[in-house]
C-alpha atoms as a PDB file:
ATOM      1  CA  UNK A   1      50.910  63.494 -18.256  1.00  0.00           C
ATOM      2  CA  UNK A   2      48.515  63.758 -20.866  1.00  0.00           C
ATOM      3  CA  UNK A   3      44.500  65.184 -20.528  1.00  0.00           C
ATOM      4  CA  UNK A   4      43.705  61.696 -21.862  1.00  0.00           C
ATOM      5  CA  UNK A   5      45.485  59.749 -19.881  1.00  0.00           C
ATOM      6  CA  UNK A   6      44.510  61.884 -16.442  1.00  0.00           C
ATOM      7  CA  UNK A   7      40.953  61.454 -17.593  1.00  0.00           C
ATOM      8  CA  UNK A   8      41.147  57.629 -17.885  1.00  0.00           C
ATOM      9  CA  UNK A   9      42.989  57.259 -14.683  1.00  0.00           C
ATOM     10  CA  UNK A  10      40.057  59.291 -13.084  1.00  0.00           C
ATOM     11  CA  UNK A  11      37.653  57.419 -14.415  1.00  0.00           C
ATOM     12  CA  UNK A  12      39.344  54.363 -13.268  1.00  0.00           C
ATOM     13  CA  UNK A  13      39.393  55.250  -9.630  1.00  0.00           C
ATOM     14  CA  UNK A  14      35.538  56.516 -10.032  1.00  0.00           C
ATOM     15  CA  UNK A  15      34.306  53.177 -10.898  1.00  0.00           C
ATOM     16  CA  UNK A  16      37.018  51.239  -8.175  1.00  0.00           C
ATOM     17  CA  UNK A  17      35.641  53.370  -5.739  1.00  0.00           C
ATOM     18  CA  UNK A  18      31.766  52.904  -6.544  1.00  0.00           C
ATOM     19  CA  UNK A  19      32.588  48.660  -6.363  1.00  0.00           C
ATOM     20  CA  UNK A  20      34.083  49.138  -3.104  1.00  0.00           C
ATOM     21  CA  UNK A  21      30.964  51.076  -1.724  1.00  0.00           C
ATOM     22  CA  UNK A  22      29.037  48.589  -2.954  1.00  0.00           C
ATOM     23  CA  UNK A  23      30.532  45.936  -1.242  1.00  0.00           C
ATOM     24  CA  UNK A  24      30.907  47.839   2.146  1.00  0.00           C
ATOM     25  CA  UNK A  25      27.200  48.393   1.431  1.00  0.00           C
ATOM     26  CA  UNK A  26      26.204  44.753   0.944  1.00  0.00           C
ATOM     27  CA  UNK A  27      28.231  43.478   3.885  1.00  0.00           C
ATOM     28  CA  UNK A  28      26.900  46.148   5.873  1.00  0.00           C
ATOM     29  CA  UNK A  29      23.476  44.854   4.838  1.00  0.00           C
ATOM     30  CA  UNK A  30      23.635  41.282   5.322  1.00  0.00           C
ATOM     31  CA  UNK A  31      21.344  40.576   8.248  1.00  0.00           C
ATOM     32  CA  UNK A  32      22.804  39.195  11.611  1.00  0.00           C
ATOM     33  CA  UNK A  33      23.071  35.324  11.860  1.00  0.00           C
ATOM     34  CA  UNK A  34      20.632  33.684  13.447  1.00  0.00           C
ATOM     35  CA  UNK A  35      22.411  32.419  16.681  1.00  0.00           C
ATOM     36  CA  UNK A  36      23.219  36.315  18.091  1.00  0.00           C
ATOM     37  CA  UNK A  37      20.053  37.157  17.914  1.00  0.00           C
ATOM     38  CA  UNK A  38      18.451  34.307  19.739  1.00  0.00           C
ATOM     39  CA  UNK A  39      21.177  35.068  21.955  1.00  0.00           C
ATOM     40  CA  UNK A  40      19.914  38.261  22.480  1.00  0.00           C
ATOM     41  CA  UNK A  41      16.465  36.889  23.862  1.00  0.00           C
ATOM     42  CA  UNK A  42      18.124  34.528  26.009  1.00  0.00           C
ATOM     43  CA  UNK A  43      19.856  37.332  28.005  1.00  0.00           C
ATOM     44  CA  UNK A  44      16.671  39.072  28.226  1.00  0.00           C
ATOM     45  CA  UNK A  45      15.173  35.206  29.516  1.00  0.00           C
ATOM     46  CA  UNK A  46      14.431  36.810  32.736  1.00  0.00           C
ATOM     47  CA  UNK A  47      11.641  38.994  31.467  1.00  0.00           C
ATOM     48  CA  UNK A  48      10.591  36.658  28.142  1.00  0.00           C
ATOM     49  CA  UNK A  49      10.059  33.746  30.168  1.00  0.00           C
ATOM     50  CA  UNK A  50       6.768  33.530  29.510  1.00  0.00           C
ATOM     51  CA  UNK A  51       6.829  34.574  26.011  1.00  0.00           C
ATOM     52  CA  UNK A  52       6.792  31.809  23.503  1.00  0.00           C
ATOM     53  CA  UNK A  53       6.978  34.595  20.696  1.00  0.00           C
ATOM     54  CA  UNK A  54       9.169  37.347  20.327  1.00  0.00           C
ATOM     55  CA  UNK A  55      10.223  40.811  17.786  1.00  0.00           C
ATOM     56  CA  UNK A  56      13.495  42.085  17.745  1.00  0.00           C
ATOM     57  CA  UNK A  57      13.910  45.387  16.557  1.00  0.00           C
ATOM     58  CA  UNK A  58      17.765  46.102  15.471  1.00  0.00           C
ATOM     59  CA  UNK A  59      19.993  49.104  14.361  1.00  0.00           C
ATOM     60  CA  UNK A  60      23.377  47.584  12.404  1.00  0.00           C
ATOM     61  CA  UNK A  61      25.896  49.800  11.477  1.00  0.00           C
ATOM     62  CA  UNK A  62      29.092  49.956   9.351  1.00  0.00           C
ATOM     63  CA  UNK A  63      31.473  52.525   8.628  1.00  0.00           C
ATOM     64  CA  UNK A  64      28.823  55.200   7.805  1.00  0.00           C
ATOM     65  CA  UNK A  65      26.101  52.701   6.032  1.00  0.00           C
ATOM     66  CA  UNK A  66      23.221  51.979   8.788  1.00  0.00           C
ATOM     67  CA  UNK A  67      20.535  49.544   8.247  1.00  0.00           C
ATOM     68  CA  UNK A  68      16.976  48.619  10.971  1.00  0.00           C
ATOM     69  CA  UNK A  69      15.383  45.551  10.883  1.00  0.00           C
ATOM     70  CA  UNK A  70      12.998  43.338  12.607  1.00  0.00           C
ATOM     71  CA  UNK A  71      13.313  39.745  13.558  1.00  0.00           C
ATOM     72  CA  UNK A  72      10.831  37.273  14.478  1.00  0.00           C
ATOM     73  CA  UNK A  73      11.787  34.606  16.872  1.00  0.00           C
ATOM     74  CA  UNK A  74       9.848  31.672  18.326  1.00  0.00           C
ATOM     75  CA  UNK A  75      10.633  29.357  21.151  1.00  0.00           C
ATOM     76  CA  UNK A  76      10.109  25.563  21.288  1.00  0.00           C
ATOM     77  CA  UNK A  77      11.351  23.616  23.549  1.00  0.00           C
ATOM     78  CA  UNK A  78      13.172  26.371  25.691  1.00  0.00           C
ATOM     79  CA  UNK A  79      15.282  27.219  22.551  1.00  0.00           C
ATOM     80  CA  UNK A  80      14.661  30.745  20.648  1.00  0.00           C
ATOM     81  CA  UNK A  81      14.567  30.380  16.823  1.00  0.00           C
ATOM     82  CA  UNK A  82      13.957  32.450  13.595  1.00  0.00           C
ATOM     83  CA  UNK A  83      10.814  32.460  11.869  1.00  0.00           C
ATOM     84  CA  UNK A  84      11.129  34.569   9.119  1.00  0.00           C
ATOM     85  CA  UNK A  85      13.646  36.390   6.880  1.00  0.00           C
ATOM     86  CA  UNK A  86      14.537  39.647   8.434  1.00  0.00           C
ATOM     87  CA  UNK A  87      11.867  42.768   7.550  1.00  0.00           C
ATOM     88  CA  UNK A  88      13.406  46.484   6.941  1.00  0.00           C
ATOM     89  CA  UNK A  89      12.136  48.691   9.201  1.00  0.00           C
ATOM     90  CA  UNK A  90      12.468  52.077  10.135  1.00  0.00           C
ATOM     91  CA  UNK A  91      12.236  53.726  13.346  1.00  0.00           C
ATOM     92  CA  UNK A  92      12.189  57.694  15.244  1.00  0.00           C
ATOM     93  CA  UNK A  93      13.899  60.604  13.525  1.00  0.00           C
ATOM     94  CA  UNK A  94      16.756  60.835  15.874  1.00  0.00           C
ATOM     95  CA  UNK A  95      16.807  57.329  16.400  1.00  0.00           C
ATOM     96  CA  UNK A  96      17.034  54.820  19.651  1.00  0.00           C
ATOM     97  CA  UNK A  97      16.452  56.614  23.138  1.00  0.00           C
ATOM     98  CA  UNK A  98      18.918  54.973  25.811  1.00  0.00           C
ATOM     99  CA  UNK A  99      16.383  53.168  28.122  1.00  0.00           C
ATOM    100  CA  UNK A 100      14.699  55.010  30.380  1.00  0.00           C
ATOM    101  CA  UNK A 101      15.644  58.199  27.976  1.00  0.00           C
ATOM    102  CA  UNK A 102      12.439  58.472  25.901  1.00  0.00           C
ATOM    103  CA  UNK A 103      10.705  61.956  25.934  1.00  0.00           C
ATOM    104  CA  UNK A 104       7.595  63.077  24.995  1.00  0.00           C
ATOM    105  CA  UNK A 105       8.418  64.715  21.247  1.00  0.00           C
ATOM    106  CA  UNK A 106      11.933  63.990  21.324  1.00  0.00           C
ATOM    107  CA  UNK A 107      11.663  62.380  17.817  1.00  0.00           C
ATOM    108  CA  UNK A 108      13.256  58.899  19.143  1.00  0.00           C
ATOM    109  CA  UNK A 109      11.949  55.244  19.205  1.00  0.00           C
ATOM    110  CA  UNK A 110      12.585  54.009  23.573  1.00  0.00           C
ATOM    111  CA  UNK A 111      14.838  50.963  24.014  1.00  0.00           C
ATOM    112  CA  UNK A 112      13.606  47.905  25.582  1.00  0.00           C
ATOM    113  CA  UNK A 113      11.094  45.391  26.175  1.00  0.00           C
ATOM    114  CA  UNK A 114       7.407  45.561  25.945  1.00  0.00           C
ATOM    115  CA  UNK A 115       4.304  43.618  25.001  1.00  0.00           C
ATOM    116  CA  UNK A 116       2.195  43.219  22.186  1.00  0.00           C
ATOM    117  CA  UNK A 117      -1.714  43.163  23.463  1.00  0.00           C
ATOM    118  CA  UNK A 118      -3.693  45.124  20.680  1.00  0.00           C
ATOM    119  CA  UNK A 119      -4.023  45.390  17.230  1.00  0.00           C
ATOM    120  CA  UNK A 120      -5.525  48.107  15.366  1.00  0.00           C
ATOM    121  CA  UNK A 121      -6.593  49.608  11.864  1.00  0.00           C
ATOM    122  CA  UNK A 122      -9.258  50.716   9.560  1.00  0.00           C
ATOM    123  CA  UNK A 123     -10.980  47.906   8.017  1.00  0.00           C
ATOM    124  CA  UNK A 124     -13.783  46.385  10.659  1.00  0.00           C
ATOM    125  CA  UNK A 125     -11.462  43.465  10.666  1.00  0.00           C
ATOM    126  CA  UNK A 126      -7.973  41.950  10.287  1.00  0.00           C
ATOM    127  CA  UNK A 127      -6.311  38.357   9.841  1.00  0.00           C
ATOM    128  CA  UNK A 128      -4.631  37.838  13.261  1.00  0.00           C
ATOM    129  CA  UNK A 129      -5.673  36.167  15.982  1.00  0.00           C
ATOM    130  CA  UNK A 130      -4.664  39.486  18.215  1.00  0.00           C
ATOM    131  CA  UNK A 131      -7.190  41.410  19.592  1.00  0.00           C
ATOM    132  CA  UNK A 132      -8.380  43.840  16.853  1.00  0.00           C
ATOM    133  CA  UNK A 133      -9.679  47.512  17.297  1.00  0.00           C
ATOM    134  CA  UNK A 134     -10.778  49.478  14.416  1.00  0.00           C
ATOM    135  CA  UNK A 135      -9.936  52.940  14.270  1.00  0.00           C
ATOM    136  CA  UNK A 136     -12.726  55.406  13.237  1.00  0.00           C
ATOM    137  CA  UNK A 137     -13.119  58.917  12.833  1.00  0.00           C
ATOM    138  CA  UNK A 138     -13.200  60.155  16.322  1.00  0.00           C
ATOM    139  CA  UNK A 139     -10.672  58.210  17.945  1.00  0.00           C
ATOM    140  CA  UNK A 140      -7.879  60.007  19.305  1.00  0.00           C
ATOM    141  CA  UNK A 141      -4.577  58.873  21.163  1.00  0.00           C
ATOM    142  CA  UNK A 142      -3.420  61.058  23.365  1.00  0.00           C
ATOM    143  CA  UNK A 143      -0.182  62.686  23.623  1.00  0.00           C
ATOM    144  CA  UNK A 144      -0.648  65.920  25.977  1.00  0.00           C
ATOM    145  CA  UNK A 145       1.543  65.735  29.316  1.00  0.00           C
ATOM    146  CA  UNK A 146      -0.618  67.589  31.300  1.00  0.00           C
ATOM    147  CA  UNK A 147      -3.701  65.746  30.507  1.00  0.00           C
ATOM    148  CA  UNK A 148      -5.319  62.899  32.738  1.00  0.00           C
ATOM    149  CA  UNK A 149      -5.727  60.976  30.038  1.00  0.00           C
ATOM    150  CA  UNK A 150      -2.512  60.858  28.285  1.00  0.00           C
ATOM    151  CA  UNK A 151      -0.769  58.155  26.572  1.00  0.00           C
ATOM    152  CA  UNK A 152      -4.478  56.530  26.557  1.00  0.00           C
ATOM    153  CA  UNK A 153      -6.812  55.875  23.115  1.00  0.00           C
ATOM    154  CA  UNK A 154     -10.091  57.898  23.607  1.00  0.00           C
ATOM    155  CA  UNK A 155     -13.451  59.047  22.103  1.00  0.00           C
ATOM    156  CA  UNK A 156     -12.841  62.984  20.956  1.00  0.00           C
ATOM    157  CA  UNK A 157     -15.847  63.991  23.501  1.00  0.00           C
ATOM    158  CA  UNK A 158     -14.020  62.341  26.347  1.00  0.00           C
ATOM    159  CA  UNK A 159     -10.645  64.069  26.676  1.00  0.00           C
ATOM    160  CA  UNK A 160      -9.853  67.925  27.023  1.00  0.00           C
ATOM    161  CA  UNK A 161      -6.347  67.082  25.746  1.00  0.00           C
ATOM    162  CA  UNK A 162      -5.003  69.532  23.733  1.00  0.00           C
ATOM    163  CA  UNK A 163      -2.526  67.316  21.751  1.00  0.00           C
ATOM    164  CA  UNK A 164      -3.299  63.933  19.952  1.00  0.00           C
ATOM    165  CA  UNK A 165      -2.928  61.762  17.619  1.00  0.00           C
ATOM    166  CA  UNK A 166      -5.921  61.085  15.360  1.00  0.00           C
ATOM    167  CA  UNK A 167      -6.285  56.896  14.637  1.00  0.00           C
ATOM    168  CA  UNK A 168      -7.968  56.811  11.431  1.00  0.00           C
ATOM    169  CA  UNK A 169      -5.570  59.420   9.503  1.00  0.00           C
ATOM    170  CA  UNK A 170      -5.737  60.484   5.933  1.00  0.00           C
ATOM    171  CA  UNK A 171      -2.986  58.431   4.979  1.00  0.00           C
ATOM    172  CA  UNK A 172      -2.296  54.559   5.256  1.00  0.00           C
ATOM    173  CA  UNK A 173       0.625  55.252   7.759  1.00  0.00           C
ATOM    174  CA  UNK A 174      -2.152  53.478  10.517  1.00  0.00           C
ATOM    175  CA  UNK A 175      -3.997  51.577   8.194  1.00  0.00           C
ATOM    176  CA  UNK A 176      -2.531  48.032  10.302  1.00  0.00           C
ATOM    177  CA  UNK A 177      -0.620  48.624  13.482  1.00  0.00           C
ATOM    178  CA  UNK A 178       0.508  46.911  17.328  1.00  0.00           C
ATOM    179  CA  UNK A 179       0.208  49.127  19.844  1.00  0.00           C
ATOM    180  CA  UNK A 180       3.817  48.760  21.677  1.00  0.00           C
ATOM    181  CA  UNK A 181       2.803  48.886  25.412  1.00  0.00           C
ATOM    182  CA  UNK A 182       5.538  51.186  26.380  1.00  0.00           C
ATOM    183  CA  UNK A 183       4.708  53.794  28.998  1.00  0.00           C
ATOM    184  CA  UNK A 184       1.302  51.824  29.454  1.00  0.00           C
ATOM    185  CA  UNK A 185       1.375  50.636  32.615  1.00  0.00           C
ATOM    186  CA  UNK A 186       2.111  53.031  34.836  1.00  0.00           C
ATOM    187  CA  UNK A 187       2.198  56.185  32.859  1.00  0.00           C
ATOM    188  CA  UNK A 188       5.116  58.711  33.516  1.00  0.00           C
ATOM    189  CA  UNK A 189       4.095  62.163  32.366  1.00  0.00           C
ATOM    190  CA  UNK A 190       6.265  63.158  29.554  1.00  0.00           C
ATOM    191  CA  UNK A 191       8.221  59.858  28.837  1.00  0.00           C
ATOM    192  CA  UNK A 192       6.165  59.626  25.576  1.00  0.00           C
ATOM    193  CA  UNK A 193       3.174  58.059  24.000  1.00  0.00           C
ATOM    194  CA  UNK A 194       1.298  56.755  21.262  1.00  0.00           C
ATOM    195  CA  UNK A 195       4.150  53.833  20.237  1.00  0.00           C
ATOM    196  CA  UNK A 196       2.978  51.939  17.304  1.00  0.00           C
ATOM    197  CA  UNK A 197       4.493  48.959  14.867  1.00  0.00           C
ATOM    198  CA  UNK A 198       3.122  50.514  12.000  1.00  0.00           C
ATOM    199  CA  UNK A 199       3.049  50.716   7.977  1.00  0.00           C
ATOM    200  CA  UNK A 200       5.498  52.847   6.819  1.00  0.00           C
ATOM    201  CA  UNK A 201       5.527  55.673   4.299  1.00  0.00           C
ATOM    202  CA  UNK A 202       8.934  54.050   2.562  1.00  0.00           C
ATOM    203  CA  UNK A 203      12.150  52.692   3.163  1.00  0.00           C
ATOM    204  CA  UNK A 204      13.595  55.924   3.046  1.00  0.00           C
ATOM    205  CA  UNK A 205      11.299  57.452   5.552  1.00  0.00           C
ATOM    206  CA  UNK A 206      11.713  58.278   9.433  1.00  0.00           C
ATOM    207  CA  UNK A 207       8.812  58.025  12.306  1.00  0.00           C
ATOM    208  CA  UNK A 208       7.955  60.354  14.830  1.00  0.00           C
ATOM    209  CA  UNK A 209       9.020  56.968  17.485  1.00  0.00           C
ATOM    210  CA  UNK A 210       7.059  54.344  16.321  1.00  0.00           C
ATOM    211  CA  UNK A 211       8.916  51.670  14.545  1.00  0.00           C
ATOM    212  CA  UNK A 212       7.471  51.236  10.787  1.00  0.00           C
ATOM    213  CA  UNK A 213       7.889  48.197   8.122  1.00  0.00           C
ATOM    214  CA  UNK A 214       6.403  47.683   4.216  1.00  0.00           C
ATOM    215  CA  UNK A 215       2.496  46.814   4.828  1.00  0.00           C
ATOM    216  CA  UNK A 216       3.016  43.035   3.339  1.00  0.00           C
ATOM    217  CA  UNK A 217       5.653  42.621   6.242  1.00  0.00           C
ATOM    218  CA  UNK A 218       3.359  44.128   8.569  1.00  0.00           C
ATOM    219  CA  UNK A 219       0.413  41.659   7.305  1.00  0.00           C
ATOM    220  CA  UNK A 220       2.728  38.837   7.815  1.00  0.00           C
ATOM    221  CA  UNK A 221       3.549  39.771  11.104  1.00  0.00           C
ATOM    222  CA  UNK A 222      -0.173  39.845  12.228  1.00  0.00           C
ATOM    223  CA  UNK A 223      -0.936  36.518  10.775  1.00  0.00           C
ATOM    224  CA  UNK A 224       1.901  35.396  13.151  1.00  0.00           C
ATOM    225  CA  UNK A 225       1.179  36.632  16.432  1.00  0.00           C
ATOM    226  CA  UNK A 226      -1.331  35.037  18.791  1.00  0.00           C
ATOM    227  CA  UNK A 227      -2.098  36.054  21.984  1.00  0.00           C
ATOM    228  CA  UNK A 228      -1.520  32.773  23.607  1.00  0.00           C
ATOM    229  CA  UNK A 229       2.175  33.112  22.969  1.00  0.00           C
ATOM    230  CA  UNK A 230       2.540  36.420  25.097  1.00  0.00           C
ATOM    231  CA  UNK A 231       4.265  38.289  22.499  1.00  0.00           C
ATOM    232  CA  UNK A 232       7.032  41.083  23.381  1.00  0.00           C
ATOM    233  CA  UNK A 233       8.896  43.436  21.694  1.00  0.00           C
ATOM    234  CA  UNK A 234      12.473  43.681  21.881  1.00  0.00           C
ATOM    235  CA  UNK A 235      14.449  47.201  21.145  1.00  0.00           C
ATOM    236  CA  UNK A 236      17.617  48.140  20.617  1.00  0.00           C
ATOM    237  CA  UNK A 237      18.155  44.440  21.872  1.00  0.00           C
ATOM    238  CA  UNK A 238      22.424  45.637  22.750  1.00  0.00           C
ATOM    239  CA  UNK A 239      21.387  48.733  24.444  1.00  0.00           C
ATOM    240  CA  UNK A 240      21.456  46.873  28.013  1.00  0.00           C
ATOM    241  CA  UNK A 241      24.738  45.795  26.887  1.00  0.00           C
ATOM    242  CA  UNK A 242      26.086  49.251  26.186  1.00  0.00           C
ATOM    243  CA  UNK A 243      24.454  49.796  29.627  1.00  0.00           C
ATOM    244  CA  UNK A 244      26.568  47.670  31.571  1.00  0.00           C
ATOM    245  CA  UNK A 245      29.788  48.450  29.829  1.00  0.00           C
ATOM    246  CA  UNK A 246      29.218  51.605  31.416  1.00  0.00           C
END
């Protein structure tokens, strides 16, 4: 066979394979329809029953292409339904922690359910109708084991901790977030703290835990949300699945 003609078949295959990766990318990409996820919520009814307004937090994988996103989901008239296209997120390092798994510095974001309650940021105020607390120079978030006051948001003259988490940080990575109220209420020692929704530092990026999205998602999110409707948090929404297939 000729140089030529090995060179053209190469190229050939080079661009055949790029389309195909492509594809595989795209379908791995296209976000889940509508009626599995409001499925999801409706096996979770049990503890969203009195939650009129829901997040779902998702890992999608295929082949070797993985994609997160968050859904919004509101319920009328006992039925769960979409709200808005789905947001790219990312979440921890080493990704979802099996429920009831989540350590303290283990890098990954915990399954399961939780509530929304508090917003925070740096500005004095933001548009939701949460509850807003702005973050200033000496407020902390604990994230020592051993102290009394861990996994709790404190004035730096009131804790001894010797770990935290500064709330007003140089960057914009906390300039909006929702505290997630995991490990709020009680607090295990060691089973992690300082959970945010958060704005992210790129699509590319990874979080310590917290789950992050694009700061105009974020925004939209917080215009959503009202108090009234309870709103919850939903995690690795199959891992109670995987759970029981146990």
């Amino acid at each position: 066979m000729k140089k030529k003609n090995r060179i053209e078949i190469a190229v050939r295959f080079a661009v055949l394979a790029s389309v195909l990766l492509s594809l595989t990318a795209c379908a791995c990409l296209q976000p889940v329809p509508k009626d599995k996820n409001a499925a999801r919520l409706s096996t979770a009814e049990k503890t969203v029953s009195c939650s009129s307004q829901a997040l779902l937090v998702t890992e999608e994988s295929f082949l070797f292409f993985h994609s997160r996103k968050v859904y919004a989901f509101e319920k009328t008239d006992a039925v769960w339904r979409q709200v808005m296209e789905p947001m790219i997120a990312v979440i921890g390092r080493n990704g979802f922690a099996p429920a009831g798994e989540k350590r303290e510095g283990d890098g990954r974001t915990p399954s399961g359910l939780y509530p929304l309650r508090q917003v925070f940021g740096y500005a004095e105020s933001a548009a939701t109708k949460m509850p807003y607390r702005q973050a200033l120079p000496d407020d902390l978030w604990v994230d020592d084991p051993n102290a009394p006051d861990y996994n709790r948001w404190v004035k730096q003259n009131e804790t001894r901790a010797l770990s935290f988490e500064k709330m007003r940080r140089e960057d914009d990575l906390y300039k909006y977030g929702i505290v997630i109220e995991y490990n709020t209420d009680p607090v295990l020692r060691n089973y992690g703290s300082a959970i945010f929704l958060h704005v992210w530092a790129g699509s590319g990026s990874r979080t310590a835990g917290c789950v992050a999205v694009s700061e105009e998602d974020l925004l939209k999110i917080l215009a959503w949300l009202d108090p009234r409707a309870r709103p919850v948090i939903l995690l690795n929404p199959d891992m109670e699945k995987k759970e029981d297939s146990r």
